[in-house]
C-alpha atoms as a PDB file:
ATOM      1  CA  UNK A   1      17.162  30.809  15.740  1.00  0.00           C
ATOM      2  CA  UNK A   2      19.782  29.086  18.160  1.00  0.00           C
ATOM      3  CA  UNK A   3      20.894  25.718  17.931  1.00  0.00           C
ATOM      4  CA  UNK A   4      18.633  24.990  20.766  1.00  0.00           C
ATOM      5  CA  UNK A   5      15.587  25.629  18.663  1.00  0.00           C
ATOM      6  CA  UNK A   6      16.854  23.275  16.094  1.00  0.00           C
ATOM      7  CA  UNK A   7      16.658  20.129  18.321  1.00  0.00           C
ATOM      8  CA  UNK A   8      14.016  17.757  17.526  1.00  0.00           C
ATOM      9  CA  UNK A   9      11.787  17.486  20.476  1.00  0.00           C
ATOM     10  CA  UNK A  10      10.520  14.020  20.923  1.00  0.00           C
ATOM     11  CA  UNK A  11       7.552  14.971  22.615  1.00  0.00           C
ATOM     12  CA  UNK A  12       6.102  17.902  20.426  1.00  0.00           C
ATOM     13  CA  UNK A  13       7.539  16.531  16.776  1.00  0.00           C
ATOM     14  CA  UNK A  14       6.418  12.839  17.210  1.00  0.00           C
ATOM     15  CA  UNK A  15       2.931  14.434  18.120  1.00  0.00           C
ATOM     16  CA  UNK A  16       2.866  16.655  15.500  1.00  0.00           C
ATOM     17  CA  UNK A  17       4.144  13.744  12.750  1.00  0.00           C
ATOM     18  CA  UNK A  18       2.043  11.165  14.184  1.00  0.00           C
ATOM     19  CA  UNK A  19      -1.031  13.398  13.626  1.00  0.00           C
ATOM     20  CA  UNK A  20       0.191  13.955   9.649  1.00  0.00           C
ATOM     21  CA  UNK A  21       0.464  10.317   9.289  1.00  0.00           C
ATOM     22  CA  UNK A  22      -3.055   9.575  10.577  1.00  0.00           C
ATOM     23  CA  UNK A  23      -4.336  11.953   7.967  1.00  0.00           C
ATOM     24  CA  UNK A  24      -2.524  10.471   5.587  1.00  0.00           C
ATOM     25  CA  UNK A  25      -3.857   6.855   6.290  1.00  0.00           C
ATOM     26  CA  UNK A  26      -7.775   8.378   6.516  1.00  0.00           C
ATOM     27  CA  UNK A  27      -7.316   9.701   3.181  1.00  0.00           C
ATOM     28  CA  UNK A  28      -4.937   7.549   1.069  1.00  0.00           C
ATOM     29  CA  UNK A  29      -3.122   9.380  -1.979  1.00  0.00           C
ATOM     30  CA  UNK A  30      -2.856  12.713   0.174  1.00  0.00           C
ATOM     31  CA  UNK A  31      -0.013  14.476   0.459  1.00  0.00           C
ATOM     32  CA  UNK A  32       1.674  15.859   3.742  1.00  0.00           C
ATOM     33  CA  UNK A  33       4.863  17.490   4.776  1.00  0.00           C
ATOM     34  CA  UNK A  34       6.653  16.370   7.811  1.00  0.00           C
ATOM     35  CA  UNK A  35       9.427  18.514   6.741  1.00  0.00           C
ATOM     36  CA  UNK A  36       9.778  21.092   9.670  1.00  0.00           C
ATOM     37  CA  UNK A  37       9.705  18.389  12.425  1.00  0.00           C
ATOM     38  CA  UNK A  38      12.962  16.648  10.882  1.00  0.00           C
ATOM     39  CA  UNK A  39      15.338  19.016   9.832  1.00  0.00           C
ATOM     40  CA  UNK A  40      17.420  18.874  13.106  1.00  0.00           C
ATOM     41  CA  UNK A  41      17.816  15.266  13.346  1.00  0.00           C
ATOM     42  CA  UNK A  42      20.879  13.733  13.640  1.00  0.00           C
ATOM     43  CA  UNK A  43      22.454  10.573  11.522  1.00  0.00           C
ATOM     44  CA  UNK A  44      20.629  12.230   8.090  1.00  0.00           C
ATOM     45  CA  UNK A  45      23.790  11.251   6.049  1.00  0.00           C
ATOM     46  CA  UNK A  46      23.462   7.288   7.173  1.00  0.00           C
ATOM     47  CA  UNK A  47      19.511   7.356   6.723  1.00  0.00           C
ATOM     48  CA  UNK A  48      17.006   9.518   5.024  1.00  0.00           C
ATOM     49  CA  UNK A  49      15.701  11.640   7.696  1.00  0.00           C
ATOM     50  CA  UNK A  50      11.978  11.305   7.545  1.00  0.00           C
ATOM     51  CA  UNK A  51      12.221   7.263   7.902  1.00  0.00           C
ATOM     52  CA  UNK A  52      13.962   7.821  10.999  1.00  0.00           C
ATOM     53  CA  UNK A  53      11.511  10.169  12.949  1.00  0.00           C
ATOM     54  CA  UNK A  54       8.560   7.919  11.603  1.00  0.00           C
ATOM     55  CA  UNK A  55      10.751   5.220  13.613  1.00  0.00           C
ATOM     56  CA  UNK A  56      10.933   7.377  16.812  1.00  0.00           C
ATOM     57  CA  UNK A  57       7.377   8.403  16.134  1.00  0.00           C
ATOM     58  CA  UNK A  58       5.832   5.072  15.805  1.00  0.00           C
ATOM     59  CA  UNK A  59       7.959   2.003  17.541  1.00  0.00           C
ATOM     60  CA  UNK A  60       8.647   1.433  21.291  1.00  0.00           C
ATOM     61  CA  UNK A  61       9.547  -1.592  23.053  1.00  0.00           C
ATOM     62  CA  UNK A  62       5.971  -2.637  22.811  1.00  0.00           C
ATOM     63  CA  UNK A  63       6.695  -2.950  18.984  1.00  0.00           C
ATOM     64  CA  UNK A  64       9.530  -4.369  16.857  1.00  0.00           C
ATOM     65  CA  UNK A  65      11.309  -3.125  13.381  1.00  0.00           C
ATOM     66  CA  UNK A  66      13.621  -4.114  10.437  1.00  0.00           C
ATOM     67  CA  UNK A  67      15.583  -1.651   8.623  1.00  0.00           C
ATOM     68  CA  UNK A  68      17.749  -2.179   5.554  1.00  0.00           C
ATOM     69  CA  UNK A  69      19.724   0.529   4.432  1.00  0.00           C
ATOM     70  CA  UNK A  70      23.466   0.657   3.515  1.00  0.00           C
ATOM     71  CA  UNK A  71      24.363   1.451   7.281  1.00  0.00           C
ATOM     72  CA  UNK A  72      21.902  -1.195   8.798  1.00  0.00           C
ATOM     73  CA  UNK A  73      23.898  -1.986  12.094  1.00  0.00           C
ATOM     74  CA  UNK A  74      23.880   1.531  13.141  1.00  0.00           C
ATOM     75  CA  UNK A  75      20.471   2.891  12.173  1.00  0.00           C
ATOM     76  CA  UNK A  76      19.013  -0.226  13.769  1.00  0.00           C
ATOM     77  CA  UNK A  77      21.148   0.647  17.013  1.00  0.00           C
ATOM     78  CA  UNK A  78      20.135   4.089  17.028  1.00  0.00           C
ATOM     79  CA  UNK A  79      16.619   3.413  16.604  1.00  0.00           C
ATOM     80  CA  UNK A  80      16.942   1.397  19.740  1.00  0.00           C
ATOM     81  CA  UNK A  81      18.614   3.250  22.195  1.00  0.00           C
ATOM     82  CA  UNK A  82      16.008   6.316  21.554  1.00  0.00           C
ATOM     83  CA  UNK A  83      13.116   3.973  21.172  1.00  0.00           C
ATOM     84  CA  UNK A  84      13.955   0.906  23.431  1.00  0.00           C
ATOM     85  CA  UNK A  85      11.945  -1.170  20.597  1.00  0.00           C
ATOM     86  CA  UNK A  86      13.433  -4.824  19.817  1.00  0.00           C
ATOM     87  CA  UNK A  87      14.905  -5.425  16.088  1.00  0.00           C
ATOM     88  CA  UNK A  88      13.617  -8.354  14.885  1.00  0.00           C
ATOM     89  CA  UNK A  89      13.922 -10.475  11.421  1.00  0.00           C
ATOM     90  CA  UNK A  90      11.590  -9.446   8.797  1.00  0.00           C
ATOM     91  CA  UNK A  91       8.831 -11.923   9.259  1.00  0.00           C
ATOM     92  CA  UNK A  92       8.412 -11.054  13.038  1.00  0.00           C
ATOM     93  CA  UNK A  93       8.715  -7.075  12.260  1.00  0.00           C
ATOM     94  CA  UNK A  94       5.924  -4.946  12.832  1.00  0.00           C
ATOM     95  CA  UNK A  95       7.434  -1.566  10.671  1.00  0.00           C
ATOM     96  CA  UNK A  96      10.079  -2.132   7.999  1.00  0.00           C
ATOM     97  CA  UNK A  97      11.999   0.908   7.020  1.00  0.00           C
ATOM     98  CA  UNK A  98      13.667   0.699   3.686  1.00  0.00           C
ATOM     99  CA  UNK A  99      16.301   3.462   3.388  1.00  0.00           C
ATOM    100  CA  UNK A 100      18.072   2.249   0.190  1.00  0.00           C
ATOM    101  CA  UNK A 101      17.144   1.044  -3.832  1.00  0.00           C
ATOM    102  CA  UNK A 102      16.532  -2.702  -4.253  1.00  0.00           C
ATOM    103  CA  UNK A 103      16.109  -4.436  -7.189  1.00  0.00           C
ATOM    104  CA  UNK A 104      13.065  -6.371  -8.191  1.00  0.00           C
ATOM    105  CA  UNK A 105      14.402  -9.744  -7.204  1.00  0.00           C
ATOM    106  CA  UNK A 106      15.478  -8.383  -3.709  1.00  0.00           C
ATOM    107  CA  UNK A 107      11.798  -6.657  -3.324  1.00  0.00           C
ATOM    108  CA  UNK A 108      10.156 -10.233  -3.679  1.00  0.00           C
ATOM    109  CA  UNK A 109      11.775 -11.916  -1.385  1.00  0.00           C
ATOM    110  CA  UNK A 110      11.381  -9.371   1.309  1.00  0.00           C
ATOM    111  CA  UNK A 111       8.424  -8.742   0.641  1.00  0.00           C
ATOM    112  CA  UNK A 112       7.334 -12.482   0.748  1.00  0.00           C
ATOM    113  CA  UNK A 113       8.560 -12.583   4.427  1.00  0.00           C
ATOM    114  CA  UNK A 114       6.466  -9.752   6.174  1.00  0.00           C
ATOM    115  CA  UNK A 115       3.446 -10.502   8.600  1.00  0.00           C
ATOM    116  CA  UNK A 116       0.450 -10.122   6.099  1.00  0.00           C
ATOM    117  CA  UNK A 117      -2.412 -10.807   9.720  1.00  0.00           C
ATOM    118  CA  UNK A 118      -4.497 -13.639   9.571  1.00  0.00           C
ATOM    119  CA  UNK A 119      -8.585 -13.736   9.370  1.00  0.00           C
ATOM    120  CA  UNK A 120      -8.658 -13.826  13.071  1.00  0.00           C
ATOM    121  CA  UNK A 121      -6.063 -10.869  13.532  1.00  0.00           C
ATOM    122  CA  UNK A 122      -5.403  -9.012  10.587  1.00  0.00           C
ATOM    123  CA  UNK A 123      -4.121  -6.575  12.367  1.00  0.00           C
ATOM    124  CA  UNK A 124      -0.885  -9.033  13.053  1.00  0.00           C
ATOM    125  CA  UNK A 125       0.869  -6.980   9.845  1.00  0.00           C
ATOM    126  CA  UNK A 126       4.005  -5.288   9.076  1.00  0.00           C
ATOM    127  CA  UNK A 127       4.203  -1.661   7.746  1.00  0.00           C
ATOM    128  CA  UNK A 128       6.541  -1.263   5.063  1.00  0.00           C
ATOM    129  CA  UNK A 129       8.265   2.633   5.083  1.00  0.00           C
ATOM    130  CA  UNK A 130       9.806   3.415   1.795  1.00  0.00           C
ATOM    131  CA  UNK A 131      12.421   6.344   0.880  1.00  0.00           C
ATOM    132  CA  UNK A 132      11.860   7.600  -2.399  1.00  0.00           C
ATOM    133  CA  UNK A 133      13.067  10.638  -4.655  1.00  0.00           C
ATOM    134  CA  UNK A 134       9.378  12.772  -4.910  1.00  0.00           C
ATOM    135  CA  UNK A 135       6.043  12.572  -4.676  1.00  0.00           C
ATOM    136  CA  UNK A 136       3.424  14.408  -6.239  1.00  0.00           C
ATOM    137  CA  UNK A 137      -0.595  15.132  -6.239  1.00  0.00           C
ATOM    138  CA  UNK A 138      -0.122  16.517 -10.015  1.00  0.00           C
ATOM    139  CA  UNK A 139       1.844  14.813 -12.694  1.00  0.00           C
ATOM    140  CA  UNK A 140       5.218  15.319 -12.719  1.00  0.00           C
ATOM    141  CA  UNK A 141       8.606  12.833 -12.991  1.00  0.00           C
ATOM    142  CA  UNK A 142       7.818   9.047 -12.079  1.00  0.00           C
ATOM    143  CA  UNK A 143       5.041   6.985 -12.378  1.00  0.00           C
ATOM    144  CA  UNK A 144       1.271   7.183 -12.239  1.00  0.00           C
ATOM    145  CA  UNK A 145      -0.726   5.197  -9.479  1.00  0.00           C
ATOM    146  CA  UNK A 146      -4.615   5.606  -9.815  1.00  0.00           C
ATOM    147  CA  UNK A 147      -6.200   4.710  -5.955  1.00  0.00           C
ATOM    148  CA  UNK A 148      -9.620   3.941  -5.226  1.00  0.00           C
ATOM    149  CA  UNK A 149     -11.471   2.705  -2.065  1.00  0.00           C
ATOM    150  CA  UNK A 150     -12.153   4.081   1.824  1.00  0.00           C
ATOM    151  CA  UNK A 151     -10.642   7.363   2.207  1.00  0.00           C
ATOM    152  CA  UNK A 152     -10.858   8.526  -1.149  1.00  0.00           C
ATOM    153  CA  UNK A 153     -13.771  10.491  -2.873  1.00  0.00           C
ATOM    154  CA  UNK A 154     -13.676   9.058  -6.638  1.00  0.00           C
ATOM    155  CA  UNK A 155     -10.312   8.207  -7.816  1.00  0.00           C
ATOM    156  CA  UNK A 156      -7.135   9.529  -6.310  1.00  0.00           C
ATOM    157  CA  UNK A 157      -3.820  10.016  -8.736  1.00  0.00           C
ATOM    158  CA  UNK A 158      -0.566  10.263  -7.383  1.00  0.00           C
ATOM    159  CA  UNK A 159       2.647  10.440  -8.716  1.00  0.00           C
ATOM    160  CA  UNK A 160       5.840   8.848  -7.709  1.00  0.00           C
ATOM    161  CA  UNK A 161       9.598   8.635  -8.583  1.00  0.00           C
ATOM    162  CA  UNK A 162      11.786   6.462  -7.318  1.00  0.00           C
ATOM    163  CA  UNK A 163       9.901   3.606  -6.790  1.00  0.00           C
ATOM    164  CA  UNK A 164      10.160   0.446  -8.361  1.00  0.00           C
ATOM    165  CA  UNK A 165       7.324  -0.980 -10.380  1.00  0.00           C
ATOM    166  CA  UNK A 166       7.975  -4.205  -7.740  1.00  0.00           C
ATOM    167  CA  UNK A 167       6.934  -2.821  -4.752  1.00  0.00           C
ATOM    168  CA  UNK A 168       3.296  -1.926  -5.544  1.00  0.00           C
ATOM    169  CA  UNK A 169       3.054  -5.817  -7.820  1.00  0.00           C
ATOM    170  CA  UNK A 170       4.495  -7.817  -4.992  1.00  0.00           C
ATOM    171  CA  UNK A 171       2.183  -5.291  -2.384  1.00  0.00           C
ATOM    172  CA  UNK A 172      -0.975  -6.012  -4.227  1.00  0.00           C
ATOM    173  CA  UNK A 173      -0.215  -9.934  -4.024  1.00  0.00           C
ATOM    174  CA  UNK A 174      -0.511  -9.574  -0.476  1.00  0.00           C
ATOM    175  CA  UNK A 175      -3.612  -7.481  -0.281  1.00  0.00           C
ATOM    176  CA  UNK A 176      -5.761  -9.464  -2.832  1.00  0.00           C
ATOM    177  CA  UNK A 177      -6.775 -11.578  -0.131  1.00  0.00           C
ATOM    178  CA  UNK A 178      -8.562  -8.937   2.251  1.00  0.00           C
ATOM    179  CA  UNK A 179      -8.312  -8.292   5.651  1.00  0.00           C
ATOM    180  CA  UNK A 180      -4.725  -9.763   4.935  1.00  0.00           C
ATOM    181  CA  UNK A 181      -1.727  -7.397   3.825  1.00  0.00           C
ATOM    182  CA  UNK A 182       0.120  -4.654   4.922  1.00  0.00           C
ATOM    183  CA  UNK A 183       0.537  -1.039   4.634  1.00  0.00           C
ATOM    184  CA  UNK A 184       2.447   0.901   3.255  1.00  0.00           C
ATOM    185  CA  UNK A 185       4.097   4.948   4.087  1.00  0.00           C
ATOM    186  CA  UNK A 186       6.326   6.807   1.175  1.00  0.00           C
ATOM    187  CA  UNK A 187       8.537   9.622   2.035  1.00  0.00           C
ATOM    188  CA  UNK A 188      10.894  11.437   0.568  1.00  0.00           C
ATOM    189  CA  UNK A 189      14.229  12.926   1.741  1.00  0.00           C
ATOM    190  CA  UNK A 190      12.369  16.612   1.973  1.00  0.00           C
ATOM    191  CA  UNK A 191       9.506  15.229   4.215  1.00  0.00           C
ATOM    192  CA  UNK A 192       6.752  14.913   1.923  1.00  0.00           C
ATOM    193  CA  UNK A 193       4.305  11.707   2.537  1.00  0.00           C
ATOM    194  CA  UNK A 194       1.804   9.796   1.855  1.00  0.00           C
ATOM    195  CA  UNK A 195       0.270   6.341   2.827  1.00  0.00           C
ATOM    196  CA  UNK A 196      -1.664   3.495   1.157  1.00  0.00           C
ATOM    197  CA  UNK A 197      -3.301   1.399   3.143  1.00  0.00           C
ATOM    198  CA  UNK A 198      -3.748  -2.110   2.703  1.00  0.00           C
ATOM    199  CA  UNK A 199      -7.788  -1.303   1.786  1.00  0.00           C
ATOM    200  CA  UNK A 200      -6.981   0.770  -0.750  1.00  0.00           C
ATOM    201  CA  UNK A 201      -7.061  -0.434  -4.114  1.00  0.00           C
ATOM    202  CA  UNK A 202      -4.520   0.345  -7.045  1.00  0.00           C
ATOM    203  CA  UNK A 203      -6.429   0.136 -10.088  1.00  0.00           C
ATOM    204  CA  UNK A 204      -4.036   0.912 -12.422  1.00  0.00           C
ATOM    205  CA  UNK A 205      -0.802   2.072 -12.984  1.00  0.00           C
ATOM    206  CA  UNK A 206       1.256   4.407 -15.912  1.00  0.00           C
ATOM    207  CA  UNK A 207       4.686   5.342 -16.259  1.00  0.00           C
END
């Protein structure tokens, strides 16, 4: 394989990832791998490389985004120049990509900033992108989520490390109020994912 084979084409792998993650949001809970369409980006040792071509994938200057990570200035500025989308504040960002741990009091307050819609235009919500450590359709290291509603046949169990217990109480604040909410996309640093919409419901979770 030469190097020129390794370059991620932003054509072809945006197609190919954008497809996974409409699967994933149809069927909530499901697993995919975006792992072959990532492996040559660039800037993976600032921010976890799956966030990143979910960025290029889904934002152009028709749309705006937030990131927080530990090299926010630059990830932000790259996400730009190959996108041309606007960075905005987190209560005017469409997709928020969160490339670093936060603790529980941090996860609040962002989480009480985002664009939840209104009744008129629910779609007028943020997406919140998450890095975490794995995921898993079988149980395995993390935490138990139990998901029920459009999508999924029965009950759906996934299984998740790295993310805190926060995210999914503060997410289900803003969702108990349907249309309102947002959605959300987990990925970890191999390219596995999955999504949870804002109409599916968590009915209960287990560590």
């Amino acid at each position: 394989m030469t190097k020129v084979d390794l370059l991620f084409d932003a054509v072809h792998d945006t197609q190919q990832i954008y497809r996974k993650l409409l699967d994933c949001m149809a069927r909530p809970g499901k697993l995919n791998s975006i792992e072959p369409f990532v492996q040559s980006l660039e800037h993976g040792d600032l921010f976890p490389k799956p966030l990143l071509s979910l960025a290029y994938t889904l934002v152009d200057r028709e749309v705006s985004f937030h990131v927080i990570s530990n090299q926010t200035e630059n990830i932000q500025k790259n996400i730009h120049w190959q996108t041309f989308s606007p960075y905005a504040d987190l209560h005017e960002a469409d997709y928020v990509f969160i490339g670093k741990q936060l603790s529980n009091d941090e996860i609040g307050e962002l989480m009480k900033k985002l664009m939840i819609g209104t009744l008129e235009d629910p779609h007028l919500s943020a997406t919140v992108l998450i890095a975490v450590n794995a995921l898993a359709e079988v149980p395995g290291d993390g935490w138990k989520l139990r998901l029920t509603g459009p999508g999924i046949q029965g009950v759906k169990d996934i299984y998740i490390d790295g993310l805190p217990c926060a995210w999914i109480a503060e997410r289900n604040k803003l969702t108990s109020e349907f249309p309102l909410g947002i959605d959300m996309i987990l990925t970890t640093d191999t390219g596995d994912m999955i999504a949870i919409p804002r109409t599916t419901v968590i009915e209960s979770e287990a560590v």
